[in-house]
PDB file of N, CA and C in Angstrom:
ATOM      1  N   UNK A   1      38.516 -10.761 -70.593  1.00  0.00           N
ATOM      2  CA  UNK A   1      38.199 -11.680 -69.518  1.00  0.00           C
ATOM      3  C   UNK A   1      37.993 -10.947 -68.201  1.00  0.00           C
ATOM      4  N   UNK A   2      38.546 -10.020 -67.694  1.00  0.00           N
ATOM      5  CA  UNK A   2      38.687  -8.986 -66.290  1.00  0.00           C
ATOM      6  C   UNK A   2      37.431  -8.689 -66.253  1.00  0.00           C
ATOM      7  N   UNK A   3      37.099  -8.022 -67.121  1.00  0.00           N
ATOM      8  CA  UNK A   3      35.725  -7.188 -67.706  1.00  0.00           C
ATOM      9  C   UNK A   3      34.365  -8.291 -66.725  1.00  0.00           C
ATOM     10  N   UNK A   4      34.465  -8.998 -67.960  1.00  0.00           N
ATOM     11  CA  UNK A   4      33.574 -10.670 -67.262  1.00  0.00           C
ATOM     12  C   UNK A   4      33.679 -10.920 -65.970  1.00  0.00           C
ATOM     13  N   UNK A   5      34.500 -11.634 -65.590  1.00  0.00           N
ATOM     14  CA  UNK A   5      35.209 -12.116 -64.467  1.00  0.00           C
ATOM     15  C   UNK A   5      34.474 -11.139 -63.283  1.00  0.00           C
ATOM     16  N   UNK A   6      34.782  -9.487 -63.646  1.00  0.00           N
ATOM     17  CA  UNK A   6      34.385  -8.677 -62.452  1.00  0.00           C
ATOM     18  C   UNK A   6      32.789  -8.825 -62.674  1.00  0.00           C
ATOM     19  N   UNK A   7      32.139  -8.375 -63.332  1.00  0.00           N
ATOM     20  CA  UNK A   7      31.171  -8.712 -63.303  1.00  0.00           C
ATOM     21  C   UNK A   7      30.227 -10.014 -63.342  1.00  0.00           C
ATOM     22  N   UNK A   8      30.953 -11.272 -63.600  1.00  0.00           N
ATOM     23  CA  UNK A   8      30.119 -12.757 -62.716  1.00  0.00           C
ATOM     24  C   UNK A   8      30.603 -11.885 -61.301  1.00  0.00           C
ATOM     25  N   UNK A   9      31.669 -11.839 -60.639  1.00  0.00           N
ATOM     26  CA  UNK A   9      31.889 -12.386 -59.746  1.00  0.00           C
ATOM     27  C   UNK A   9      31.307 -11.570 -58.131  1.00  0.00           C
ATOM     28  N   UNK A  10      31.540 -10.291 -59.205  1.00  0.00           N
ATOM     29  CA  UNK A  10      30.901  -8.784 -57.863  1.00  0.00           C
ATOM     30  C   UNK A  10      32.322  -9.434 -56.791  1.00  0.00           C
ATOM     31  N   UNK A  11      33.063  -9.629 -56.939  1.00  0.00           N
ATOM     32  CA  UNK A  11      34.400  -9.751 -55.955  1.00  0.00           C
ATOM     33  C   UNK A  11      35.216  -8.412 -56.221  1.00  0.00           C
ATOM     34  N   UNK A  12      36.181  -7.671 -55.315  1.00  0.00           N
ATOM     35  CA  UNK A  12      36.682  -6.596 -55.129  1.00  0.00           C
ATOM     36  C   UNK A  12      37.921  -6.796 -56.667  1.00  0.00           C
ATOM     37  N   UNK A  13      37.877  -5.651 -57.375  1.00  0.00           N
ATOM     38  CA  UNK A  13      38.720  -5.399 -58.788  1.00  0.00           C
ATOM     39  C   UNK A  13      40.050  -4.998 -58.348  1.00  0.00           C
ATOM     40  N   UNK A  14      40.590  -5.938 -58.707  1.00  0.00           N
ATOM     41  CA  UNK A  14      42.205  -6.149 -57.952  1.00  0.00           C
ATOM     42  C   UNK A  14      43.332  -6.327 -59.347  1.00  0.00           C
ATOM     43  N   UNK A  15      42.313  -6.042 -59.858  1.00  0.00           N
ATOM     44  CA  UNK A  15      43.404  -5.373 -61.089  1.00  0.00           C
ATOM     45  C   UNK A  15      43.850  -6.324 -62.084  1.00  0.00           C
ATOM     46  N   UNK A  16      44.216  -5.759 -63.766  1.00  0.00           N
ATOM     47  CA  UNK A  16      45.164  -6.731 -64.063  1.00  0.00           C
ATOM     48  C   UNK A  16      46.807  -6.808 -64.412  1.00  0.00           C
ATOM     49  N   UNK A  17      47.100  -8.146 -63.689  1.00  0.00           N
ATOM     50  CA  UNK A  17      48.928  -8.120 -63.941  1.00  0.00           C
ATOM     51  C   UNK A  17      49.420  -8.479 -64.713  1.00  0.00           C
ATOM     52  N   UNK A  18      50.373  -7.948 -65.490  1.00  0.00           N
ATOM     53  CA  UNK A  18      50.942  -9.071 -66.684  1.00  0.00           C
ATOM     54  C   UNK A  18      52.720  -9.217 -66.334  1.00  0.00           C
ATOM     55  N   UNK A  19      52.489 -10.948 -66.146  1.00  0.00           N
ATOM     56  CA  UNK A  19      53.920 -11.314 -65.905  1.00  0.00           C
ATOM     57  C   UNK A  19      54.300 -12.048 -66.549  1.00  0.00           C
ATOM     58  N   UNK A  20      55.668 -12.611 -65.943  1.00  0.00           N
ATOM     59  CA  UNK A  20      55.995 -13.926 -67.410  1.00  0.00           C
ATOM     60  C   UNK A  20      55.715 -15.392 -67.100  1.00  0.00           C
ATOM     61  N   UNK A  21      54.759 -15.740 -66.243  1.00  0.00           N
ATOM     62  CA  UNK A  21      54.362 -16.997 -66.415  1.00  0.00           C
ATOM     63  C   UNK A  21      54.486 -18.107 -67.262  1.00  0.00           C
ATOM     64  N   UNK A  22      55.677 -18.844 -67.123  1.00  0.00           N
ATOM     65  CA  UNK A  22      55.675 -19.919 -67.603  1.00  0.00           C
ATOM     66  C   UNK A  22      54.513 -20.455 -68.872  1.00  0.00           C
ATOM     67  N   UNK A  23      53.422 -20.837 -68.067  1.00  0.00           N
ATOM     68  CA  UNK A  23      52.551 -21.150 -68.646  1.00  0.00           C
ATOM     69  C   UNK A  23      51.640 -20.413 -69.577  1.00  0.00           C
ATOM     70  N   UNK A  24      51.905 -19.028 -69.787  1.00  0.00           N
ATOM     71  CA  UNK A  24      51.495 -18.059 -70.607  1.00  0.00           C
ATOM     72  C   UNK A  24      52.622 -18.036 -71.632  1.00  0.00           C
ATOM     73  N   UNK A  25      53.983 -17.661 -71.267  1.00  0.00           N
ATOM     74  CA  UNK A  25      55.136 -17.031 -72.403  1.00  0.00           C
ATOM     75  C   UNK A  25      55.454 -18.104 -73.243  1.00  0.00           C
ATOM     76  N   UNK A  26      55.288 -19.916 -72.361  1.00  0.00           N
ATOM     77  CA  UNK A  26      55.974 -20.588 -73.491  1.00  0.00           C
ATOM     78  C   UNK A  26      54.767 -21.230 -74.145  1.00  0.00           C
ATOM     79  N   UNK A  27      53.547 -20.682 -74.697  1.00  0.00           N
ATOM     80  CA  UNK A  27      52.373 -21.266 -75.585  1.00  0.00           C
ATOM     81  C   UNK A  27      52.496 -20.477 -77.264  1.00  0.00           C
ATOM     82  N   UNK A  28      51.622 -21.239 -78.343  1.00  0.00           N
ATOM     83  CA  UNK A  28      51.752 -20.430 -79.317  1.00  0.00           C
ATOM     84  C   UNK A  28      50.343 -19.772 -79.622  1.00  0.00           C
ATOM     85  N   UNK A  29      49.571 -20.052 -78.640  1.00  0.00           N
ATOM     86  CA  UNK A  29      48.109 -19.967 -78.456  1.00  0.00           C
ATOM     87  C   UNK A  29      47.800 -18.666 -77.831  1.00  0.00           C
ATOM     88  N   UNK A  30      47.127 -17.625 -78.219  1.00  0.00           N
ATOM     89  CA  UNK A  30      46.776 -16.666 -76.749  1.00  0.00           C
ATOM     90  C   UNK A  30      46.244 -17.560 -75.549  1.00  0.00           C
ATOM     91  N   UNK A  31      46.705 -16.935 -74.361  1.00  0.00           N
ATOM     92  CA  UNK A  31      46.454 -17.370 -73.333  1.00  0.00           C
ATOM     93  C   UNK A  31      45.917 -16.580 -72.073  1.00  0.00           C
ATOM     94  N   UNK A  32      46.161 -16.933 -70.852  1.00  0.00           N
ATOM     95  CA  UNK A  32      45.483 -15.933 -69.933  1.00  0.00           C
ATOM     96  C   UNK A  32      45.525 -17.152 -68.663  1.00  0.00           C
ATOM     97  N   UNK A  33      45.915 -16.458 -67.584  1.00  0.00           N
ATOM     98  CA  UNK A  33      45.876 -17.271 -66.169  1.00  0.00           C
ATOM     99  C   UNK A  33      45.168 -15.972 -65.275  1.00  0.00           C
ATOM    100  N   UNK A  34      43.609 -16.763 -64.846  1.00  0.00           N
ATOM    101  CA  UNK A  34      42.465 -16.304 -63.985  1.00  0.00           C
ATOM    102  C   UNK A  34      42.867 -16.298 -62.521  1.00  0.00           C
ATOM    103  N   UNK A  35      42.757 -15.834 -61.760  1.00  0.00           N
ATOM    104  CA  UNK A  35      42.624 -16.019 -60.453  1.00  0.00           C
ATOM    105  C   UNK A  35      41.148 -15.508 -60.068  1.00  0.00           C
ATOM    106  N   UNK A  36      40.096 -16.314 -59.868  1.00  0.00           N
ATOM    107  CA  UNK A  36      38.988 -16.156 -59.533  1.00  0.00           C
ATOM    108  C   UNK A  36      38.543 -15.821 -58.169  1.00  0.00           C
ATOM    109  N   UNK A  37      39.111 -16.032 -57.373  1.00  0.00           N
ATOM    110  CA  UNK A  37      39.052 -15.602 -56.294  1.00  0.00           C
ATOM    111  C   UNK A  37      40.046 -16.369 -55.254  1.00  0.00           C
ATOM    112  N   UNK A  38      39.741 -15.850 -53.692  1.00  0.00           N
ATOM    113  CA  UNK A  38      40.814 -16.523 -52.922  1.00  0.00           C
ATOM    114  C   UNK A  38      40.218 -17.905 -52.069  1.00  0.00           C
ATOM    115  N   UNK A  39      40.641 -18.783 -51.573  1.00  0.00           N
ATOM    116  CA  UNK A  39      40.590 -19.502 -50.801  1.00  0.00           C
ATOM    117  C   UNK A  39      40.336 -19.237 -49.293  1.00  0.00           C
ATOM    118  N   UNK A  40      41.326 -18.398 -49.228  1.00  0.00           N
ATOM    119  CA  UNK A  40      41.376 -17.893 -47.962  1.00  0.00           C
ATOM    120  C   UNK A  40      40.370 -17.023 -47.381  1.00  0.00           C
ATOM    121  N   UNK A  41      39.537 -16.505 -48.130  1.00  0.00           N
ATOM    122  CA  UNK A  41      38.417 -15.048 -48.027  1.00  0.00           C
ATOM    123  C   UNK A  41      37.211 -15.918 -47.785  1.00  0.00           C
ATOM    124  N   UNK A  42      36.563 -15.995 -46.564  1.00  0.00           N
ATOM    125  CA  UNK A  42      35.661 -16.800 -46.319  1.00  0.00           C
ATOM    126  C   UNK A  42      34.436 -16.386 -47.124  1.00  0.00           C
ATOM    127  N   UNK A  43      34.220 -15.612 -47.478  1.00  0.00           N
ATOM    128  CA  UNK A  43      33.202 -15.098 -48.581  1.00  0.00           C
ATOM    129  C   UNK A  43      33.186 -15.501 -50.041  1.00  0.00           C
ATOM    130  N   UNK A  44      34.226 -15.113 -49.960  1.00  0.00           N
ATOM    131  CA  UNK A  44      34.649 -15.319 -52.477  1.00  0.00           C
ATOM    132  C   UNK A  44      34.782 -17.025 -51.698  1.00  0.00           C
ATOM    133  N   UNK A  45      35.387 -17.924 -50.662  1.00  0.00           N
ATOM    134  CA  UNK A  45      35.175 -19.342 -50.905  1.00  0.00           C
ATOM    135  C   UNK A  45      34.101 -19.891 -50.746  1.00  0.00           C
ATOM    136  N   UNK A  46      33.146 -19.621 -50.174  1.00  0.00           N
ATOM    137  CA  UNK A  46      31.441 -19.565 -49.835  1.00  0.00           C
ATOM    138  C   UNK A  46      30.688 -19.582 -51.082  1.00  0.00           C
ATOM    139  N   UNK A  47      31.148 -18.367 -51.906  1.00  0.00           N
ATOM    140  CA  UNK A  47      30.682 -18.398 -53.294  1.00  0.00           C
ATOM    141  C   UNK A  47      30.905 -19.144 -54.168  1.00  0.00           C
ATOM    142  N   UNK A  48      32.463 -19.399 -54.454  1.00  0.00           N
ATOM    143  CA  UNK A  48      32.540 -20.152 -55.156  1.00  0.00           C
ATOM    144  C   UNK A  48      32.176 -21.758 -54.742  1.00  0.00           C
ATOM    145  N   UNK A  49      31.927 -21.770 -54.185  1.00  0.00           N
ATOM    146  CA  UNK A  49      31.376 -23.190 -54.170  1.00  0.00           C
ATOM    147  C   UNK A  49      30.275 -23.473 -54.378  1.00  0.00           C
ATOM    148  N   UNK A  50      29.578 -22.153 -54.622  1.00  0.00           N
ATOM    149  CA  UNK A  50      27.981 -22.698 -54.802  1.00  0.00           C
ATOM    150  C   UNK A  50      28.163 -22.645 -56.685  1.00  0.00           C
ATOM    151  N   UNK A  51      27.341 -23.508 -56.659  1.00  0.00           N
ATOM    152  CA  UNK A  51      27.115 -23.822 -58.189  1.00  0.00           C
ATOM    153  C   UNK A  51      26.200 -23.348 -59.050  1.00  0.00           C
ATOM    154  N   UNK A  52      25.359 -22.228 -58.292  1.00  0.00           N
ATOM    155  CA  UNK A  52      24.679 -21.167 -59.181  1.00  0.00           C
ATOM    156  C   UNK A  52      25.826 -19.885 -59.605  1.00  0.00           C
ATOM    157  N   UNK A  53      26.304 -20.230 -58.481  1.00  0.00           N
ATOM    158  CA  UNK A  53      27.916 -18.563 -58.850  1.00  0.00           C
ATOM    159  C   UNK A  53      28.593 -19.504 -59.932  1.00  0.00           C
ATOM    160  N   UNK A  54      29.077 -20.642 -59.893  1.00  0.00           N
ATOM    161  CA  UNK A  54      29.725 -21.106 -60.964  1.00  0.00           C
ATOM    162  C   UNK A  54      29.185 -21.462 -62.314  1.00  0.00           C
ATOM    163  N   UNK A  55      27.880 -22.097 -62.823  1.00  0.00           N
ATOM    164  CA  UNK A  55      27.366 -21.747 -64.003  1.00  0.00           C
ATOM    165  C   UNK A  55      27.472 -20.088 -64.320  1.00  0.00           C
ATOM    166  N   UNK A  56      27.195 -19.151 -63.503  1.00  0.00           N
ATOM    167  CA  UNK A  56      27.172 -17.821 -63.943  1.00  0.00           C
ATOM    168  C   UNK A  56      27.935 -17.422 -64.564  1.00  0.00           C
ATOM    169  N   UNK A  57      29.543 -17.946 -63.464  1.00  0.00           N
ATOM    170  CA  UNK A  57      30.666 -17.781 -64.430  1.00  0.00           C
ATOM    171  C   UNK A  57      31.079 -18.400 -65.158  1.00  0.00           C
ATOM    172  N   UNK A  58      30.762 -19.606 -65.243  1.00  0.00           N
ATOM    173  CA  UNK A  58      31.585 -20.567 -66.585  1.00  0.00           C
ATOM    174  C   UNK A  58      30.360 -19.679 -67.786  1.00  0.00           C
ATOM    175  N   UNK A  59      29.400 -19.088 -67.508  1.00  0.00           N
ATOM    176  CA  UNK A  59      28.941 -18.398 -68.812  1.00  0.00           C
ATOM    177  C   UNK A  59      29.266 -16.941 -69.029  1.00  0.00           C
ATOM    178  N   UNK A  60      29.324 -16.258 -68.220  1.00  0.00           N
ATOM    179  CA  UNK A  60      30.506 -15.028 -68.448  1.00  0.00           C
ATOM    180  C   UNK A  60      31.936 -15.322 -69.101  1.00  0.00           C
ATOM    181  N   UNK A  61      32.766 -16.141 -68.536  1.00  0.00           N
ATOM    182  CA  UNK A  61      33.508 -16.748 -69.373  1.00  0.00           C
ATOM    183  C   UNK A  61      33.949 -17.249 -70.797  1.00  0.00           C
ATOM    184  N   UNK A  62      32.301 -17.886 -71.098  1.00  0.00           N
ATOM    185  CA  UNK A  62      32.412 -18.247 -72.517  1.00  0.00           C
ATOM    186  C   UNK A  62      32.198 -16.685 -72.972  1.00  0.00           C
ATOM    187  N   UNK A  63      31.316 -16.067 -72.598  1.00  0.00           N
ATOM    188  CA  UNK A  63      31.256 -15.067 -73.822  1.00  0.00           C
ATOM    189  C   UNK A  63      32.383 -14.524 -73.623  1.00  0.00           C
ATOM    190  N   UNK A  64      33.300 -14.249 -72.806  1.00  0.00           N
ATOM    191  CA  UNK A  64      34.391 -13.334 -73.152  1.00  0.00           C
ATOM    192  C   UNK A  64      35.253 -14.179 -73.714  1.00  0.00           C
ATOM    193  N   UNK A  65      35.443 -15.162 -73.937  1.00  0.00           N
ATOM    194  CA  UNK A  65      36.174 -15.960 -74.535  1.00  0.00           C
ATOM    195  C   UNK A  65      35.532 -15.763 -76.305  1.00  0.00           C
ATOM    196  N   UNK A  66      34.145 -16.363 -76.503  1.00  0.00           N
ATOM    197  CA  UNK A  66      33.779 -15.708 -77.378  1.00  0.00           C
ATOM    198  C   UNK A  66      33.847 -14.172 -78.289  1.00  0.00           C
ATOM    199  N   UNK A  67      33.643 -13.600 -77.655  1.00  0.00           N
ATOM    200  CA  UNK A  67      34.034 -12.079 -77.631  1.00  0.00           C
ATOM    201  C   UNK A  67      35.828 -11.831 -78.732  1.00  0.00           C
ATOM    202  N   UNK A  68      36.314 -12.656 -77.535  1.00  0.00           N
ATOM    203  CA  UNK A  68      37.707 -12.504 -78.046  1.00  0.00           C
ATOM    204  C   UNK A  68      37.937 -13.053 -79.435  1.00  0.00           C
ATOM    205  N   UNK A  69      37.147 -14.039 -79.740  1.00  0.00           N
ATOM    206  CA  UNK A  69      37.322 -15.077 -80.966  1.00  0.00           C
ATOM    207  C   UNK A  69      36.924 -14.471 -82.166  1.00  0.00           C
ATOM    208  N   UNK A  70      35.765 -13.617 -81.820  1.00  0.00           N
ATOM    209  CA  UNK A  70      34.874 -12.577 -82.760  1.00  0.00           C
ATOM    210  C   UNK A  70      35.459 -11.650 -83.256  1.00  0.00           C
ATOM    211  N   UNK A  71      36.015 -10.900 -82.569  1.00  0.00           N
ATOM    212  CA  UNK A  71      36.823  -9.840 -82.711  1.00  0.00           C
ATOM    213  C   UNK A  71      37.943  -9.893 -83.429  1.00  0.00           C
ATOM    214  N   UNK A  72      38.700 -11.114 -82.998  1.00  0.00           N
ATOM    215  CA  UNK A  72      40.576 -11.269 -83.658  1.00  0.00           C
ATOM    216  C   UNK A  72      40.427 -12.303 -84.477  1.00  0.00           C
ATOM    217  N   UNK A  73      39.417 -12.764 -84.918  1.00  0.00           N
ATOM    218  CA  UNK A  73      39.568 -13.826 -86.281  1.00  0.00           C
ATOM    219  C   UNK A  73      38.341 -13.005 -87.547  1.00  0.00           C
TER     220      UNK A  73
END
């Protein structure tokens, strides 16, 4: 997903963290919590609101989601 993500988004690569999120540790599903960008960054919120940046990424998305499905099943 990082992979993707950096490339829809061309936003600065801020790495990935792995913590124990609630919502990640207690699933039986693989999972994953995105932070797509900030709110606060008058730029990444500019973008994301336009809805050509967001089809881009809801299709970067699927394929890495895809990707993942391909691979581990």
């Amino acid at each position: 997903l990082h992979k993707y993500l950096i490339e829809a988004t061309g936003f600065p690569d801020r790495g990935v963290k792995k913590q124990n999120f609630y919502v990640i540790k207690n699933t039986t599903m693989p999972s994953s919590l995105l932070e797509i960008g900030f709110l606060t960054n008058k730029e990444e919120n500019q973008r994301m609101l336009d809805p050509v940046f967001q089809r881009n990424l809801v299709e970067k998305l699927s394929q890495a989601i895809y990707e993942y499905y391909t691979i581990n099943n």
